[in-house]
N, C-alpha and C. Protein backbone atom coordinates (compact mmCIF):
# COMPACT_ATOMS: atom_id res chain seq x y z
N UNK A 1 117.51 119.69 127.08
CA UNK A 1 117.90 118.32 126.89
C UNK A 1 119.34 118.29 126.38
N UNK A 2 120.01 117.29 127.21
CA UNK A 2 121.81 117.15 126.28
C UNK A 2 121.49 116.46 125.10
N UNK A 3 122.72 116.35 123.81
CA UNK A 3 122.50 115.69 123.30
C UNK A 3 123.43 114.37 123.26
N UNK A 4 123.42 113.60 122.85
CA UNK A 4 124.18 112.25 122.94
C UNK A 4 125.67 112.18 122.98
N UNK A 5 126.58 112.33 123.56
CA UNK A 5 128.02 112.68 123.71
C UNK A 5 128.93 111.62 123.20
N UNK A 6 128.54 110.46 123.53
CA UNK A 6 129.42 109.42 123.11
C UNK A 6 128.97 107.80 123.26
N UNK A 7 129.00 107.36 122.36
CA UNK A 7 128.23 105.97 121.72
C UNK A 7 129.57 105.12 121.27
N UNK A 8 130.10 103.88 122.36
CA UNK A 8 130.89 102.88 122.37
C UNK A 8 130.30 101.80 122.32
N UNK A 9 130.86 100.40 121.60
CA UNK A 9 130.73 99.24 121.14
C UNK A 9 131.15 98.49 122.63
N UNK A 10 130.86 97.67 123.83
CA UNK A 10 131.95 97.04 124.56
C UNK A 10 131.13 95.39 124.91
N UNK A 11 132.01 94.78 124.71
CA UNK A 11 131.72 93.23 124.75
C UNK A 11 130.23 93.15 124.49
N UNK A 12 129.85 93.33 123.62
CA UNK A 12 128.07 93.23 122.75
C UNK A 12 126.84 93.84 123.37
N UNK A 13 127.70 95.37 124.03
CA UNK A 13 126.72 96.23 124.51
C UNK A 13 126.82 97.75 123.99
N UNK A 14 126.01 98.05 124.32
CA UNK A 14 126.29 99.31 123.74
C UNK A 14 126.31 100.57 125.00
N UNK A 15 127.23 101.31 124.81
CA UNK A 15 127.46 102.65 126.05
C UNK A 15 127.26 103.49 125.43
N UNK A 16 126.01 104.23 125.93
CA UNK A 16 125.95 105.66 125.71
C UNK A 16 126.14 106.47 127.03
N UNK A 17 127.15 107.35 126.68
CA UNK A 17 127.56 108.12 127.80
C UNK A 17 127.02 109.37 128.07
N UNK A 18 126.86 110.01 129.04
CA UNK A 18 126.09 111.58 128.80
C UNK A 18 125.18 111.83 128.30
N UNK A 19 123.95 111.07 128.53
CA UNK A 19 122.45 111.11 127.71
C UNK A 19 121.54 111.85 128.59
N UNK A 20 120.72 112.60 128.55
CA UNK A 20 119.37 112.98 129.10
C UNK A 20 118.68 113.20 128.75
N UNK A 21 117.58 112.82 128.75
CA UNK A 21 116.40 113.23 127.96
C UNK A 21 115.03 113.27 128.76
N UNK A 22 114.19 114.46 128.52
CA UNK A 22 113.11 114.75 128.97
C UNK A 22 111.99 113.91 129.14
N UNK A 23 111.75 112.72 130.39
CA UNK A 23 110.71 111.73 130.16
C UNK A 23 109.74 112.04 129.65
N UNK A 24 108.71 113.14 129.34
CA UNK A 24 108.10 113.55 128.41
C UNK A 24 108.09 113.61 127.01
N UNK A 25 109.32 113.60 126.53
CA UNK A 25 109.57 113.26 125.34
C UNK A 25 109.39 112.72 124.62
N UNK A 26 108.53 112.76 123.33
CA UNK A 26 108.14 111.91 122.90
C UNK A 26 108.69 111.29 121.56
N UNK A 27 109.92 112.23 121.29
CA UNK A 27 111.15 112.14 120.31
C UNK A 27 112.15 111.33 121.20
N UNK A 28 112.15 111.45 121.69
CA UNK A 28 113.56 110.85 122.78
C UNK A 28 114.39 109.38 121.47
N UNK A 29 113.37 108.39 121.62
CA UNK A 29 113.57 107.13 120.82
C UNK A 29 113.74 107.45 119.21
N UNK A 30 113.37 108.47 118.82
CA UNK A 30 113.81 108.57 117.33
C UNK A 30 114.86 109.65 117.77
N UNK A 31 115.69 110.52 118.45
CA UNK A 31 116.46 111.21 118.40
C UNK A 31 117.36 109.90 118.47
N UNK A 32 117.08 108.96 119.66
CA UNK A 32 118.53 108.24 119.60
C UNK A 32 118.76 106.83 118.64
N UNK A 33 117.63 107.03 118.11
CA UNK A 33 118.24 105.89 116.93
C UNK A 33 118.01 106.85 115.90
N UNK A 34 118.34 107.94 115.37
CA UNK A 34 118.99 108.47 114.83
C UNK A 34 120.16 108.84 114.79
N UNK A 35 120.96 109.59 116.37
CA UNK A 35 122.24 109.26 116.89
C UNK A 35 122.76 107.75 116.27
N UNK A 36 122.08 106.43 116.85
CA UNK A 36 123.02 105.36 116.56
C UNK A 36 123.21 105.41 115.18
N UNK A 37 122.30 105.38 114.23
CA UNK A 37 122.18 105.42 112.89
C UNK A 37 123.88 105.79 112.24
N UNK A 38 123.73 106.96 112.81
CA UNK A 38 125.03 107.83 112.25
C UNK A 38 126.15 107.57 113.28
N UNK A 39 126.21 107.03 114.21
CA UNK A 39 127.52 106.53 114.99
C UNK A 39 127.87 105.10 115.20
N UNK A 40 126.86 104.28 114.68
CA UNK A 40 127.33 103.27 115.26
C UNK A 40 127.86 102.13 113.72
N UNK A 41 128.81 101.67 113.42
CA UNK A 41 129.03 101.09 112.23
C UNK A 41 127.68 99.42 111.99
N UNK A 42 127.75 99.36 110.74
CA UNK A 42 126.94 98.25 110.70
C UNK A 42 127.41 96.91 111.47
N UNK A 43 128.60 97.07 111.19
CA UNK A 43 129.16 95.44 112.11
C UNK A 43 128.69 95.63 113.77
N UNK A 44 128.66 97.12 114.22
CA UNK A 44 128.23 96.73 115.49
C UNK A 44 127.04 96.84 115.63
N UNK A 45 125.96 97.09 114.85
CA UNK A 45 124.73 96.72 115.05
C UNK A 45 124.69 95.43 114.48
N UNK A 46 125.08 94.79 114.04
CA UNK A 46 124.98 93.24 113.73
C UNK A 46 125.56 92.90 114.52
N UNK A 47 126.21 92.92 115.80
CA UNK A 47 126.50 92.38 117.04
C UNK A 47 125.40 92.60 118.25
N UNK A 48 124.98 93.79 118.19
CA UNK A 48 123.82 94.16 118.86
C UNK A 48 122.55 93.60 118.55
N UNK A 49 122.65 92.81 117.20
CA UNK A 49 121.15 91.95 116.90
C UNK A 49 121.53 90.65 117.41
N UNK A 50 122.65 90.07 116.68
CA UNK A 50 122.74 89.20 117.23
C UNK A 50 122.79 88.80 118.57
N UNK A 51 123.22 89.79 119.68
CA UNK A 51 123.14 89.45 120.96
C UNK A 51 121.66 89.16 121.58
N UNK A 52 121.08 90.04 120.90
CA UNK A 52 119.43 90.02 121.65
C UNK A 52 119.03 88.80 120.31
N UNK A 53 119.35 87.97 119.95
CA UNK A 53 118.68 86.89 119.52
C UNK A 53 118.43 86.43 117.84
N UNK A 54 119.22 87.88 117.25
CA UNK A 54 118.55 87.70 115.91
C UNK A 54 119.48 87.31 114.57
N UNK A 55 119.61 86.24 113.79
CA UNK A 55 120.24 86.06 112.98
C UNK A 55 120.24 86.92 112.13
N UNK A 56 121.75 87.57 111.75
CA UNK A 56 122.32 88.38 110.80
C UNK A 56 123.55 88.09 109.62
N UNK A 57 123.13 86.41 109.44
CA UNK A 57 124.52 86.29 108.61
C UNK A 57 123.94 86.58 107.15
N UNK A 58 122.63 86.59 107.09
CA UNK A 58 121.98 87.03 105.68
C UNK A 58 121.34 87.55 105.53
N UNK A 59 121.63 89.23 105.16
CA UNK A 59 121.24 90.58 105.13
C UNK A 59 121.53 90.69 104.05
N UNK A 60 120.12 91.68 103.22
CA UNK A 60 119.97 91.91 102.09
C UNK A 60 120.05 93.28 102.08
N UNK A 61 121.01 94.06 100.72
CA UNK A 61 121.06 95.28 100.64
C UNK A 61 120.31 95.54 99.21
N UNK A 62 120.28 97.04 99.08
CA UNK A 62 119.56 97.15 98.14
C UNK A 62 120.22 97.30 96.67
N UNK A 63 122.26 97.05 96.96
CA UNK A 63 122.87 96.72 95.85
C UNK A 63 122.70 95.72 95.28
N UNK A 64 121.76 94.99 96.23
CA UNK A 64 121.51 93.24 95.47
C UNK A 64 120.52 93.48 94.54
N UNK A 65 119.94 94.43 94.13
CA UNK A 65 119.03 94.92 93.05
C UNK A 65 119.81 95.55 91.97
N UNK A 66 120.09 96.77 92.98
CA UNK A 66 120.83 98.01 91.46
C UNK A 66 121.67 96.95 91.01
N UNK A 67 122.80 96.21 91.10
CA UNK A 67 123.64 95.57 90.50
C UNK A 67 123.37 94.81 89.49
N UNK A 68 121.91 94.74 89.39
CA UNK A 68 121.15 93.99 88.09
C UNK A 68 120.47 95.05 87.17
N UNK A 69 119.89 95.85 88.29
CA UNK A 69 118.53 96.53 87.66
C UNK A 69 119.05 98.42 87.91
N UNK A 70 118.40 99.07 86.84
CA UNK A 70 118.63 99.96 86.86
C UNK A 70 117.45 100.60 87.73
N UNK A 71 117.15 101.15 88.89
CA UNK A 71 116.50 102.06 89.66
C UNK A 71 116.48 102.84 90.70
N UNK A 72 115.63 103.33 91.42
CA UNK A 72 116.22 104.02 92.81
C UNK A 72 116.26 103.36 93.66
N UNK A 73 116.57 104.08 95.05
CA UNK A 73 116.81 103.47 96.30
C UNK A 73 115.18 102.71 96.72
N UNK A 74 114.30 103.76 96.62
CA UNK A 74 113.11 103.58 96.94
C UNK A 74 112.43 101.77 96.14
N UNK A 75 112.37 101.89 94.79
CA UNK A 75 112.15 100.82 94.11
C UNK A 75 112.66 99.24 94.64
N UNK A 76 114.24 99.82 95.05
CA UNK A 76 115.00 98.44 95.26
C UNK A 76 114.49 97.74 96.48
N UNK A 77 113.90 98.75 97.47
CA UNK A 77 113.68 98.51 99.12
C UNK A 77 112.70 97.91 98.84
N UNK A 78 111.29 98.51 97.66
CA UNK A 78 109.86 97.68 97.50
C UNK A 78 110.80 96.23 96.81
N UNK A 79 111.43 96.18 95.89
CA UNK A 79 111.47 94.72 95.52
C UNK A 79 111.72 94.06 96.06
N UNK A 80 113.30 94.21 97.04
CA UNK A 80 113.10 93.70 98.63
C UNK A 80 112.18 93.13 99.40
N UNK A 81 111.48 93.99 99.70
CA UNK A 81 110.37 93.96 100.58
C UNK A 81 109.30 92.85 99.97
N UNK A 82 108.88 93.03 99.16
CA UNK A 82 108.16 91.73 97.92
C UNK A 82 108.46 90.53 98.17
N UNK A 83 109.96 90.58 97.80
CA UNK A 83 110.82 89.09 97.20
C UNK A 83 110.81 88.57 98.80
N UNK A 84 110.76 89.16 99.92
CA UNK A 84 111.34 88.24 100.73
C UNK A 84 110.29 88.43 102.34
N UNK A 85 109.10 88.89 101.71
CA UNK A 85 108.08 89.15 103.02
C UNK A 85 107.20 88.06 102.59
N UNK A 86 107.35 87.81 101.60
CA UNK A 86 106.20 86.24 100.32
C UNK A 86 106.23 85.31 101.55
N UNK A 87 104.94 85.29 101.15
CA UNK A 87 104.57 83.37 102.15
C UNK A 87 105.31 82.50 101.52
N UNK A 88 106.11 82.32 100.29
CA UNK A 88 106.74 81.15 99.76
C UNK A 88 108.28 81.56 100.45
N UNK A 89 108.87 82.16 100.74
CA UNK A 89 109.73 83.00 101.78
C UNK A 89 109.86 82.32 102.84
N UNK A 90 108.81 82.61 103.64
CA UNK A 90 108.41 81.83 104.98
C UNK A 90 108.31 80.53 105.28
N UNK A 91 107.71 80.35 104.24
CA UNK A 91 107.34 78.32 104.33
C UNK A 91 108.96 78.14 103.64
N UNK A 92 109.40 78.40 103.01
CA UNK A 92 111.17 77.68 102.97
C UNK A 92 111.34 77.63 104.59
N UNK A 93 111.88 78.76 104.70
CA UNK A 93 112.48 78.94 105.85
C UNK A 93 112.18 78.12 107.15
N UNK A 94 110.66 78.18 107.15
CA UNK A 94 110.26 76.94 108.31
C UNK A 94 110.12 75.97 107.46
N UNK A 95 109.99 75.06 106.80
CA UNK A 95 110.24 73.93 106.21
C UNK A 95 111.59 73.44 106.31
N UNK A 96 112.55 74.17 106.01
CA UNK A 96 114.54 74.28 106.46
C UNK A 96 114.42 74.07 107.72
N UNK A 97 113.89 75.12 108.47
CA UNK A 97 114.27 75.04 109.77
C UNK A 97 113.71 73.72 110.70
N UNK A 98 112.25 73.66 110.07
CA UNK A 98 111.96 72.05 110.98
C UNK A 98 113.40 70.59 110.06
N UNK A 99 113.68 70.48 108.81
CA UNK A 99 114.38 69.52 108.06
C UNK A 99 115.50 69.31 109.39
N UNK A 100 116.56 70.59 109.04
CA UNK A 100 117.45 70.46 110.31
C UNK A 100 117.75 70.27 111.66
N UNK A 101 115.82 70.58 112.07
CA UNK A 101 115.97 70.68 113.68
C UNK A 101 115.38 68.78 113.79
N UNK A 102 115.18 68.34 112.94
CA UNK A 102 114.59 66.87 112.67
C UNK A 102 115.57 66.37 112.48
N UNK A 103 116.66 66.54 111.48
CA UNK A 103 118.08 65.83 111.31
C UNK A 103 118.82 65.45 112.69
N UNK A 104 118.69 66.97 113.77
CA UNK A 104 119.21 66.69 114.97
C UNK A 104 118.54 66.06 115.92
N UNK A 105 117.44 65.25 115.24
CA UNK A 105 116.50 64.80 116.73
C UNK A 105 115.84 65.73 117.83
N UNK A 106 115.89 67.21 117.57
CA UNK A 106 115.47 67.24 118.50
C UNK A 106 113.53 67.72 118.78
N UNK A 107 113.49 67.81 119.73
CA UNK A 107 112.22 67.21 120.36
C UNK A 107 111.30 68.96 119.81
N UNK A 108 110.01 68.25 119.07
CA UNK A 108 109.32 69.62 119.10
C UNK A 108 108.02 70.00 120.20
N UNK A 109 108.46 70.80 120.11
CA UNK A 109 107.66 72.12 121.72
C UNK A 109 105.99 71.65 121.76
């Protein structure tokens, strides 16, 4: 199997050049998002979410913890994970999201 040669950013796609991998493989998908992991900067995977559909203007890191709280990486990801997987989380968010999509009139599905 080659391994990943070269990983470019171009108008909100991503080029990987020189790839092959063994259709049998059943690493294939964690070899190459491990590759991107380590080649590709965060701004261009926040172009790459956003293209396929997904809002990224409010991303939570796990300095938004340590910067208060003294702990590890591991701890900060569970408080994370807590604070913002909550059904009171969710119901904001769709409660916001119907307020505004009602402000604009528009029509629900």
């Amino acid at each position: 199997m080659k391994n990943l040669r070269e990983v470019s950013f171009d108008n909100g796609n991503v080029v990987i050049k020189q790839i092959t991998f063994n259709p049998t493989s059943e690493t294939a998908k964690q070899e190459v998002l491990e590759y991107a992991k380590e080649n590709l900067s965060i701004d261009d995977a926040k172009k790459i979410l956003e293209k396929n559909g997904y809002f990224v203007a409010n991303l939570w890191h796990i300095d938004d913890v340590t910067i208060n709280y003294k702990c590890d990486e591991d701890t900060a990801q569970d408080i994370l994970y807590k604070s913002l997987k909550g059904g009171h989380v969710f119901k904001a968010v769709w409660d916001s999201i119907d307020y505004f999509a009602e402000d604009l009139n528009l029509e629900r599905r």
